[in-house]
PDB file of N, CA and C in Angstrom:
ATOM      1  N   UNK A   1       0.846  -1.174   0.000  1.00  0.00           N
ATOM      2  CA  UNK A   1       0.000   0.000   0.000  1.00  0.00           C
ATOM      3  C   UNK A   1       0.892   1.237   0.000  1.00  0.00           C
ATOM      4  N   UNK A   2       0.738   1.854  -0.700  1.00  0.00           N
ATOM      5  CA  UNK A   2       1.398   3.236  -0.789  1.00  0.00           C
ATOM      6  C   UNK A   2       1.240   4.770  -0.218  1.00  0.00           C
ATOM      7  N   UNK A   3       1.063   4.541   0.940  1.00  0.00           N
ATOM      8  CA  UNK A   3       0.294   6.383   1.671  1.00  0.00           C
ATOM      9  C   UNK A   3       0.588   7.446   0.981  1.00  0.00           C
ATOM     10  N   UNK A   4       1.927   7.459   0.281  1.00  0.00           N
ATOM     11  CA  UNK A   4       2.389   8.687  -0.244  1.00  0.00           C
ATOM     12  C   UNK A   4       1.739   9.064  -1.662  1.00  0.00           C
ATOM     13  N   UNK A   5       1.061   8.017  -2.315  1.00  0.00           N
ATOM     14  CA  UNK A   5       0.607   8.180  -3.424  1.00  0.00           C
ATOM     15  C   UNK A   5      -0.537   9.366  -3.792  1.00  0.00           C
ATOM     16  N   UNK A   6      -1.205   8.948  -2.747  1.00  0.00           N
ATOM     17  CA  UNK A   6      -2.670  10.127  -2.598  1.00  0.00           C
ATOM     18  C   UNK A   6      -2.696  10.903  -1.478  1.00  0.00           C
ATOM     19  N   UNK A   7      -2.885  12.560  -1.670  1.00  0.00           N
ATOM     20  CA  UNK A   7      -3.054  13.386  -0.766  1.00  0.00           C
ATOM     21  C   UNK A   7      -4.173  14.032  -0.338  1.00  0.00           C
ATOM     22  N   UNK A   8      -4.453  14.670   0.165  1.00  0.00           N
ATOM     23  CA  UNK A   8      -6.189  15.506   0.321  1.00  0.00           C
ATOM     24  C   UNK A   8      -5.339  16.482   0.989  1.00  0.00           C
ATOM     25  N   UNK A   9      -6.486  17.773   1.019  1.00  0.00           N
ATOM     26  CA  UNK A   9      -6.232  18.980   1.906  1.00  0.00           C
ATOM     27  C   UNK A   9      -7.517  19.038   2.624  1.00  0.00           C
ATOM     28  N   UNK A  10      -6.724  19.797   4.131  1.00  0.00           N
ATOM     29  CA  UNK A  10      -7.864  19.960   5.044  1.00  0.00           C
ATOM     30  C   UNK A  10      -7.313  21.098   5.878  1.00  0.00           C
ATOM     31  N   UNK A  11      -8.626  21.870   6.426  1.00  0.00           N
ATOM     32  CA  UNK A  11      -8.576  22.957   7.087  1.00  0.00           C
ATOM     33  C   UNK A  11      -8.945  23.083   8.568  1.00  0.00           C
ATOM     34  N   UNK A  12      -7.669  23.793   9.384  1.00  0.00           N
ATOM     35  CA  UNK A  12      -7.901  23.785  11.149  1.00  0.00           C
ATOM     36  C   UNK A  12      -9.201  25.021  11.111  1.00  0.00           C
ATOM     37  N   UNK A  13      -9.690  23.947  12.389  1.00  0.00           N
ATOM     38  CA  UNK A  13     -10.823  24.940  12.675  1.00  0.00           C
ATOM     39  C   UNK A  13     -10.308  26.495  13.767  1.00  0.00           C
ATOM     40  N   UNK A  14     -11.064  27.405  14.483  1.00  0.00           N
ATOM     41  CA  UNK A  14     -10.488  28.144  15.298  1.00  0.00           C
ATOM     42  C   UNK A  14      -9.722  27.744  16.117  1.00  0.00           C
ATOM     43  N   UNK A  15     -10.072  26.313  16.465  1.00  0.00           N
ATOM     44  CA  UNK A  15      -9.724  25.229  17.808  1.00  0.00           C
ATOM     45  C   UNK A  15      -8.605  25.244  17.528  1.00  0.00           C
ATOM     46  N   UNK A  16      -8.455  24.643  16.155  1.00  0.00           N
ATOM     47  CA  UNK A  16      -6.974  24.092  15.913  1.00  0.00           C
ATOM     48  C   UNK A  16      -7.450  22.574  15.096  1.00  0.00           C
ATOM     49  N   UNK A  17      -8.428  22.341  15.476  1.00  0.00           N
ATOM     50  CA  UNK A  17      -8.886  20.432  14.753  1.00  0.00           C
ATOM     51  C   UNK A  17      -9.030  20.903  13.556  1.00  0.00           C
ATOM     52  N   UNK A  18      -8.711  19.446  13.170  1.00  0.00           N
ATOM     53  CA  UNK A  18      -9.176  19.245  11.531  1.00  0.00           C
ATOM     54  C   UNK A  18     -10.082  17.734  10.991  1.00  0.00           C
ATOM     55  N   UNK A  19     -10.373  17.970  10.164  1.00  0.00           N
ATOM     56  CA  UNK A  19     -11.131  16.617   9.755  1.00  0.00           C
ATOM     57  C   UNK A  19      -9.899  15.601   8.541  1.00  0.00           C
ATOM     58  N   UNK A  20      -9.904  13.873   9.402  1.00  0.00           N
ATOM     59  CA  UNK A  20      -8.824  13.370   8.738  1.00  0.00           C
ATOM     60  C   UNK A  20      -9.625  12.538   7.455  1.00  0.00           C
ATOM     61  N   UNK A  21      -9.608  12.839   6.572  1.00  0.00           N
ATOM     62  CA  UNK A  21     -10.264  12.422   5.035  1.00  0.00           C
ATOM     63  C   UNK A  21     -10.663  11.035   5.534  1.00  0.00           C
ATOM     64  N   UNK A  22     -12.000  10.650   5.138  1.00  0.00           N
ATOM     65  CA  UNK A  22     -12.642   8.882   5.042  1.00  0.00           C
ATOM     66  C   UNK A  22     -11.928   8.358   4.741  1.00  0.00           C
ATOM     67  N   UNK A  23     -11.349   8.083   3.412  1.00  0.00           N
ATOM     68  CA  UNK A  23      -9.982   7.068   3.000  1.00  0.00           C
ATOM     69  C   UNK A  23      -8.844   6.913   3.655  1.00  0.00           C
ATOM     70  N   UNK A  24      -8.455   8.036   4.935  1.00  0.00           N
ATOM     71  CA  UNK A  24      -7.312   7.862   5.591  1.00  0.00           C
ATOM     72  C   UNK A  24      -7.626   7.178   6.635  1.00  0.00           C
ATOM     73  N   UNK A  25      -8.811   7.908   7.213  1.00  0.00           N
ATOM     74  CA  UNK A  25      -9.502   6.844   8.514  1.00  0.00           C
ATOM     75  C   UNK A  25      -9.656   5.387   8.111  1.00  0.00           C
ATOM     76  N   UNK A  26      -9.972   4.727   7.022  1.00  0.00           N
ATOM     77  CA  UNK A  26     -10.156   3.702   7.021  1.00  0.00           C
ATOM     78  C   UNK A  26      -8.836   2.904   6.936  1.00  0.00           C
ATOM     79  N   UNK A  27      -7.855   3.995   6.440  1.00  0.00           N
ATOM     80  CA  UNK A  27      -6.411   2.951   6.037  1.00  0.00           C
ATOM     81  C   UNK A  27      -5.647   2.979   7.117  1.00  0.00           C
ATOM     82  N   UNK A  28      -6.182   3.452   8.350  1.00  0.00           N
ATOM     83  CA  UNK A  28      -4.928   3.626   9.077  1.00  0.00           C
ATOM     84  C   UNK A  28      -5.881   2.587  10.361  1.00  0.00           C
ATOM     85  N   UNK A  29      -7.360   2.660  10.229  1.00  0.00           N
ATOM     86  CA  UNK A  29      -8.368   2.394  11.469  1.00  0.00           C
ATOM     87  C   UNK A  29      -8.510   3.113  12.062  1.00  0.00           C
ATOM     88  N   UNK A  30      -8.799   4.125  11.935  1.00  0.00           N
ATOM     89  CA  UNK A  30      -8.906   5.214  13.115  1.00  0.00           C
ATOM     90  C   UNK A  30     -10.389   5.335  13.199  1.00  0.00           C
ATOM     91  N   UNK A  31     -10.945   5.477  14.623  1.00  0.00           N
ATOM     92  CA  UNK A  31     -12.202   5.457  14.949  1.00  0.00           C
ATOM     93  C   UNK A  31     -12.509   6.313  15.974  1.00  0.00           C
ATOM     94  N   UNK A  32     -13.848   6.784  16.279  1.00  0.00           N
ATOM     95  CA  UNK A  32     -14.314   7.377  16.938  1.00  0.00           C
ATOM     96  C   UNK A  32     -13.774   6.959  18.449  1.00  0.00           C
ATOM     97  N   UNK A  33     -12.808   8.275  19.033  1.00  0.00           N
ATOM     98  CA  UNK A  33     -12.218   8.245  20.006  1.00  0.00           C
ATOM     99  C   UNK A  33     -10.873   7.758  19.846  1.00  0.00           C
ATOM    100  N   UNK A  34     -10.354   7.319  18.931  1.00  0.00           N
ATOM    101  CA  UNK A  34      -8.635   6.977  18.576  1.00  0.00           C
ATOM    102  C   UNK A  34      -7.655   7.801  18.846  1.00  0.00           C
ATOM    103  N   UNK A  35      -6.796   7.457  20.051  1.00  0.00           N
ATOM    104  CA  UNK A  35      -5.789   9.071  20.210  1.00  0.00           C
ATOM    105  C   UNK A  35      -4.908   8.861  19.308  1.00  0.00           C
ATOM    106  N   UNK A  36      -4.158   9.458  19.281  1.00  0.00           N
ATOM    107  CA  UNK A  36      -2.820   9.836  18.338  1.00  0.00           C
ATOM    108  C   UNK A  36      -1.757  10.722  18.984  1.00  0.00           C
ATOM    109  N   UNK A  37      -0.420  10.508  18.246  1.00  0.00           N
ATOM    110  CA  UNK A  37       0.698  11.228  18.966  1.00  0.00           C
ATOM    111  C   UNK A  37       1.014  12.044  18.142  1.00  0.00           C
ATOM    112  N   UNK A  38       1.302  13.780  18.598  1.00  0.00           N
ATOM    113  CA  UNK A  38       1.206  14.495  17.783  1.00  0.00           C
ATOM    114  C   UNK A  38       2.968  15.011  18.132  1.00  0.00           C
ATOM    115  N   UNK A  39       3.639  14.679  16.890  1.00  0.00           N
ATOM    116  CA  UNK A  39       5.053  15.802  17.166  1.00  0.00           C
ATOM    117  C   UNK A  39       5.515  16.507  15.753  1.00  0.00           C
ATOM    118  N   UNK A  40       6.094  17.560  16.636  1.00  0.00           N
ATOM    119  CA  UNK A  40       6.895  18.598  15.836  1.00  0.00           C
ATOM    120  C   UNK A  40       8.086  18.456  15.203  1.00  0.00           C
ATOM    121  N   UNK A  41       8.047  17.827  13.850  1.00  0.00           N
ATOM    122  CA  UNK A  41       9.490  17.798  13.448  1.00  0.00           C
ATOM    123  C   UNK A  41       9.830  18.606  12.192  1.00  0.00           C
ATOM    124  N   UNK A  42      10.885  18.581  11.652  1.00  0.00           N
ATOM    125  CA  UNK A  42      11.393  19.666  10.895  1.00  0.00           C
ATOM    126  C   UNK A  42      10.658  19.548   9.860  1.00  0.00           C
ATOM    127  N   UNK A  43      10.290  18.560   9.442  1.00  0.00           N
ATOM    128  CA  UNK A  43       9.357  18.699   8.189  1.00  0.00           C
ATOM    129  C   UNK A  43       8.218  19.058   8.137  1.00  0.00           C
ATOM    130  N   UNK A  44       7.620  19.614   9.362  1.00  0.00           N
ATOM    131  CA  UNK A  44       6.368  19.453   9.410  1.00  0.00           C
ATOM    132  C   UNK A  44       5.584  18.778  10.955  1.00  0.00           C
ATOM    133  N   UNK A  45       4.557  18.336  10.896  1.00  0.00           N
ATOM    134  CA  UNK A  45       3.728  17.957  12.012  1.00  0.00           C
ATOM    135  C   UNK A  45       3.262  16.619  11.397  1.00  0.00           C
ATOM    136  N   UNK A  46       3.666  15.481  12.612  1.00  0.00           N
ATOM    137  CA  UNK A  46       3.520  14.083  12.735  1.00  0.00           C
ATOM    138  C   UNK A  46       2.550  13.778  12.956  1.00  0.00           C
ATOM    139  N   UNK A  47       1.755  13.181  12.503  1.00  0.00           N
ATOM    140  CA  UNK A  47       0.575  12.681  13.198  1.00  0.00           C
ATOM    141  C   UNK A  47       0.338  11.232  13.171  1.00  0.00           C
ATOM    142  N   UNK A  48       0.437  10.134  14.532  1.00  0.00           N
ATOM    143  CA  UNK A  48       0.367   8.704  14.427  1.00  0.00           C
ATOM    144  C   UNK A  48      -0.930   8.496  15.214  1.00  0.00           C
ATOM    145  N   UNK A  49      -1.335   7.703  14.996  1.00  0.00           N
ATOM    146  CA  UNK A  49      -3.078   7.384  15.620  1.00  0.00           C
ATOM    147  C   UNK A  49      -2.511   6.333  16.548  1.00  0.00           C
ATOM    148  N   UNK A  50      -3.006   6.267  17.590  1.00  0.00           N
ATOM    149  CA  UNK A  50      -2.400   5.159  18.246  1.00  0.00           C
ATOM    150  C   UNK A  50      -3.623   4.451  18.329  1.00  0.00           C
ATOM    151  N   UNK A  51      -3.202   3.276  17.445  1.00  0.00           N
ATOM    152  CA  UNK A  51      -4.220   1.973  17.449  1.00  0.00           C
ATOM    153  C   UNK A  51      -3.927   0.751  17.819  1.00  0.00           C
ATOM    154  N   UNK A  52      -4.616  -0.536  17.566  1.00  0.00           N
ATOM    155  CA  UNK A  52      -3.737  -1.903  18.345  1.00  0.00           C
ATOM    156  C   UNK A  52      -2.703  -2.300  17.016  1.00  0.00           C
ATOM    157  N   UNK A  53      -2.684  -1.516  15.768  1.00  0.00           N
ATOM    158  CA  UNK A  53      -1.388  -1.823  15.136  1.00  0.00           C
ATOM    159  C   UNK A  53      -0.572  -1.651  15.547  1.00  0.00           C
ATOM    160  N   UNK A  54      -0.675  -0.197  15.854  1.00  0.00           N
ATOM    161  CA  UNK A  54       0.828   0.427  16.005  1.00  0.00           C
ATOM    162  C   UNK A  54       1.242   0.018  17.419  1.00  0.00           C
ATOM    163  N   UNK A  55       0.165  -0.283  18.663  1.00  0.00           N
ATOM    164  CA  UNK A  55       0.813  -0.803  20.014  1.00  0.00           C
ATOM    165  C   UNK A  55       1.199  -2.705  19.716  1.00  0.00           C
ATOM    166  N   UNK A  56       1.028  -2.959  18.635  1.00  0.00           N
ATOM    167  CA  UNK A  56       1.125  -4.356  18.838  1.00  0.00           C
ATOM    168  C   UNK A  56       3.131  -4.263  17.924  1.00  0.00           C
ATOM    169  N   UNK A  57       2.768  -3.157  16.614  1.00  0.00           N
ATOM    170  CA  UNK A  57       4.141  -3.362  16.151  1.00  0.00           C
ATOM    171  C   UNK A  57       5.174  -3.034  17.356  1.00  0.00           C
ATOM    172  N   UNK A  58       4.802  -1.954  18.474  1.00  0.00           N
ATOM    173  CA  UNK A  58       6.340  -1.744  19.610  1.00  0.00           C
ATOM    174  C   UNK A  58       6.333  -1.923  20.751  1.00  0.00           C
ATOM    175  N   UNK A  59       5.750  -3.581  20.552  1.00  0.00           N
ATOM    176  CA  UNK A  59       5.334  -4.241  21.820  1.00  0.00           C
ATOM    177  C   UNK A  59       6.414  -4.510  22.547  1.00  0.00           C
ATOM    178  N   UNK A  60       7.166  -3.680  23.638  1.00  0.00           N
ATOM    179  CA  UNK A  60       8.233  -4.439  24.518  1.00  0.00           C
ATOM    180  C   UNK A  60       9.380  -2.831  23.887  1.00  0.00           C
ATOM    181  N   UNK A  61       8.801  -2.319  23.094  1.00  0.00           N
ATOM    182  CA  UNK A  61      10.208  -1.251  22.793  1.00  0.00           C
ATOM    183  C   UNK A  61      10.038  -0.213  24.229  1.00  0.00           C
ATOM    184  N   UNK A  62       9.364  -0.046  24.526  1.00  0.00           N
ATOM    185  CA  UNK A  62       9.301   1.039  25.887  1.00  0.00           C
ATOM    186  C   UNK A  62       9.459   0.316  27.145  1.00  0.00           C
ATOM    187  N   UNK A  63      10.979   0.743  27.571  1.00  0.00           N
ATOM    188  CA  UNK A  63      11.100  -0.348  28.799  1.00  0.00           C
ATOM    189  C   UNK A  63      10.614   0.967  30.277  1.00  0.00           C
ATOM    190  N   UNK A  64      10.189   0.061  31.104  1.00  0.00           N
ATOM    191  CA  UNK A  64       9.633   0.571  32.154  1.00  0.00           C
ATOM    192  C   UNK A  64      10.653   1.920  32.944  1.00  0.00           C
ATOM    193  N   UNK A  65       9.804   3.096  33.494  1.00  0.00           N
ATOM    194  CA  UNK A  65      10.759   3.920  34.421  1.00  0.00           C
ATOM    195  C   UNK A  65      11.284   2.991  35.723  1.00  0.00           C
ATOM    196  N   UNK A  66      12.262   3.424  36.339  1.00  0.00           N
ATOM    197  CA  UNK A  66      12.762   3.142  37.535  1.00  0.00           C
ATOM    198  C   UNK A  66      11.746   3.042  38.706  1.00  0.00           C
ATOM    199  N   UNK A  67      11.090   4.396  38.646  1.00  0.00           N
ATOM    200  CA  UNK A  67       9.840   3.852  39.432  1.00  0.00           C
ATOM    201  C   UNK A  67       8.883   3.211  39.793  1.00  0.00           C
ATOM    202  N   UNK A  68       8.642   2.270  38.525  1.00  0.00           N
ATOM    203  CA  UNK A  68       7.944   1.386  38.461  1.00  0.00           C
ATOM    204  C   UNK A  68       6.644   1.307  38.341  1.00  0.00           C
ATOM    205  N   UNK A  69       6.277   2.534  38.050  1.00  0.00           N
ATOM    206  CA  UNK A  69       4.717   2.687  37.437  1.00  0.00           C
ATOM    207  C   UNK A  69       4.013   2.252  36.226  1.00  0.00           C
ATOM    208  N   UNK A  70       2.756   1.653  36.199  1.00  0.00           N
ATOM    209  CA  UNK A  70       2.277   1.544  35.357  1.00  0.00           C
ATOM    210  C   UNK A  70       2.322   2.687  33.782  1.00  0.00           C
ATOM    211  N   UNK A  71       1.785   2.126  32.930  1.00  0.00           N
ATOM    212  CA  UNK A  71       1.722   3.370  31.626  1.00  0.00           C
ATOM    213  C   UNK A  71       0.661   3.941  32.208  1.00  0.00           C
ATOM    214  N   UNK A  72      -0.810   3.220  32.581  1.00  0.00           N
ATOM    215  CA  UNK A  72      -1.575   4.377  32.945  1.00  0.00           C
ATOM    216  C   UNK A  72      -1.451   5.430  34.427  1.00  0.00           C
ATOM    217  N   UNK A  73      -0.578   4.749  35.015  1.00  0.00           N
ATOM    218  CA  UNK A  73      -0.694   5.841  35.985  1.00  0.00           C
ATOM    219  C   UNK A  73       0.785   6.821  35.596  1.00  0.00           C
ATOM    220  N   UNK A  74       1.091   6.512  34.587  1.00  0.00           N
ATOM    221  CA  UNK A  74       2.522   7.563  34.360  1.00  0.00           C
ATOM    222  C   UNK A  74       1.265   8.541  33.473  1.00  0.00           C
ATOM    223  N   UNK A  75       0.425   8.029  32.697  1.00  0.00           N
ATOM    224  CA  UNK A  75      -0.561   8.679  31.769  1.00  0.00           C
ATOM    225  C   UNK A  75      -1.118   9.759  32.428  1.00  0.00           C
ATOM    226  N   UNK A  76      -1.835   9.013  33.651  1.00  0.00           N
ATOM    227  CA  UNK A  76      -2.426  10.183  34.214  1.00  0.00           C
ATOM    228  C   UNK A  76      -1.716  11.178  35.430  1.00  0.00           C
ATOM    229  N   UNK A  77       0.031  10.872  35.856  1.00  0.00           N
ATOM    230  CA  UNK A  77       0.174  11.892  35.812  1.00  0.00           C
ATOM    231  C   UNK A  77       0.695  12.710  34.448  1.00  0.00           C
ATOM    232  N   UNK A  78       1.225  12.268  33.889  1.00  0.00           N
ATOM    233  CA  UNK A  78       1.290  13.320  32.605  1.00  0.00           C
ATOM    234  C   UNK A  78       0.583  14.165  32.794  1.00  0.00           C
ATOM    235  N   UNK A  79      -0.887  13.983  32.412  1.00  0.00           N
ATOM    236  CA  UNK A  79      -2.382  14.248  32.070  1.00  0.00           C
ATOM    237  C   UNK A  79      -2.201  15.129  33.264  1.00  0.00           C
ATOM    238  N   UNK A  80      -2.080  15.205  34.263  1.00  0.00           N
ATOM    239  CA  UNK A  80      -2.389  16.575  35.756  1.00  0.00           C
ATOM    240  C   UNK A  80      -1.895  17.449  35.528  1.00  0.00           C
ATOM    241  N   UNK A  81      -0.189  17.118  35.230  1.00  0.00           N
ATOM    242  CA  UNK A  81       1.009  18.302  35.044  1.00  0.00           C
ATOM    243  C   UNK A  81       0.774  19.072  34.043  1.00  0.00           C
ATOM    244  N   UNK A  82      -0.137  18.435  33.012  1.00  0.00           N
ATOM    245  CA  UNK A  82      -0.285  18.977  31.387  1.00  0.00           C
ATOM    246  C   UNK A  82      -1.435  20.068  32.285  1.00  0.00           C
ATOM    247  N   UNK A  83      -2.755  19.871  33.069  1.00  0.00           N
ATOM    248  CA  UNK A  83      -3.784  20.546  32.957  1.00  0.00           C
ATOM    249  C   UNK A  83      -3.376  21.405  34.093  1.00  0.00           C
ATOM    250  N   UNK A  84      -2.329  21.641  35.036  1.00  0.00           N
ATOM    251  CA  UNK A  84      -1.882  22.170  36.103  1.00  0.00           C
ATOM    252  C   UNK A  84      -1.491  23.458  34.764  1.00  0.00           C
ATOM    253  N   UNK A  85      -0.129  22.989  33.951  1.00  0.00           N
ATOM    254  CA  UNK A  85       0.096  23.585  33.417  1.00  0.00           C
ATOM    255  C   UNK A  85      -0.882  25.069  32.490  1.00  0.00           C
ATOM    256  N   UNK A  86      -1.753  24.031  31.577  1.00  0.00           N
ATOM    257  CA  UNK A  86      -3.213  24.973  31.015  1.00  0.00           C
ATOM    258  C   UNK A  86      -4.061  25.321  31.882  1.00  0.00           C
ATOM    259  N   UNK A  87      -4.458  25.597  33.046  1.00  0.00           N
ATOM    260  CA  UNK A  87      -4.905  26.246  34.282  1.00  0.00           C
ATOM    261  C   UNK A  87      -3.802  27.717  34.246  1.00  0.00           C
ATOM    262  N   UNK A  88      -2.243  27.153  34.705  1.00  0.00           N
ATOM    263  CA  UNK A  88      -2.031  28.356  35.048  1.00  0.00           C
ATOM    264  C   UNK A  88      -1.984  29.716  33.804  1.00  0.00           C
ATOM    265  N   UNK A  89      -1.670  28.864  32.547  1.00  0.00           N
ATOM    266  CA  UNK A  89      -1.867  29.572  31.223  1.00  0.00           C
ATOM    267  C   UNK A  89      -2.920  30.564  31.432  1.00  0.00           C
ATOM    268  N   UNK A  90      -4.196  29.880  31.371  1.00  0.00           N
ATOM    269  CA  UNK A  90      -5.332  30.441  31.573  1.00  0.00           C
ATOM    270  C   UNK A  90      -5.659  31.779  32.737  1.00  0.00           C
ATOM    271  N   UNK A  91      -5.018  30.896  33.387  1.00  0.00           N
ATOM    272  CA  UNK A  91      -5.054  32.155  34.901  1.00  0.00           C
ATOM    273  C   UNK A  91      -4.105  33.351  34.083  1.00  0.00           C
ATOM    274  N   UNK A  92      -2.931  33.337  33.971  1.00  0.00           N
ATOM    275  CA  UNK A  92      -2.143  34.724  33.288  1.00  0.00           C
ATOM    276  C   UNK A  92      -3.009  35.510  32.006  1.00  0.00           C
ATOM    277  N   UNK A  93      -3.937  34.795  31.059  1.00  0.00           N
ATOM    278  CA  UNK A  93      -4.577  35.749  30.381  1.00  0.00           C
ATOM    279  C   UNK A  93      -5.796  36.054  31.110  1.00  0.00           C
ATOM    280  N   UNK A  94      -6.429  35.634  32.008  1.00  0.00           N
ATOM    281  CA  UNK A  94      -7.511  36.452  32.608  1.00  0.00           C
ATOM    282  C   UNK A  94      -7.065  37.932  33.714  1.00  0.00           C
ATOM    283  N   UNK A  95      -6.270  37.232  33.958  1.00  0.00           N
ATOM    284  CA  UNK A  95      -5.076  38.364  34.955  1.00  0.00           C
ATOM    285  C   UNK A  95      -5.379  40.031  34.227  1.00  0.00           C
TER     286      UNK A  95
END
């Protein structure tokens, strides 16, 4: 299968979202509620859907922290520090 063959264009809303074309959703599986990892690299902006492909292709590549936490509880602190963070954002433009 060739991804690079066919392209579409799509437009961010005020938010920032965009809509990912039917033919891509279906080639990649992406479904209602599918996260994805979004990074910044020189070419541009990455976008990987994280589905049971892609967790089944790097099964065992992420070896555990020292601390010994689960992924979901490393997830959800991520997830606090991230909204601690956009709280205080928020607080400096109402300021």
């Amino acid at each position: 299968m060739n991804t690079m063959a066919k392209a579409d264009c799509v437009c961010f809303t005020t938010k920032g979202q965009l809509v990912i074309p039917a033919w891509i959703r279906r080639q990649y599986h992406i479904e209602r509620g599918t996260r994805a990892i979004v990074t910044a690299t020189a070419g541009g902006i990455l976008l990987k859907p994280v589905t049971p492909a892609l967790i089944d292709s790097g099964f065992g590549l992420l070896k555990p922290k020292s601390q010994g936490k689960s992924f979901d509880a490393e997830w959800a602190d991520h997830k606090r520090e991230e909204r601690k963070l956009e709280e205080a954002r928020h607080a400096r433009h109402r300021s």
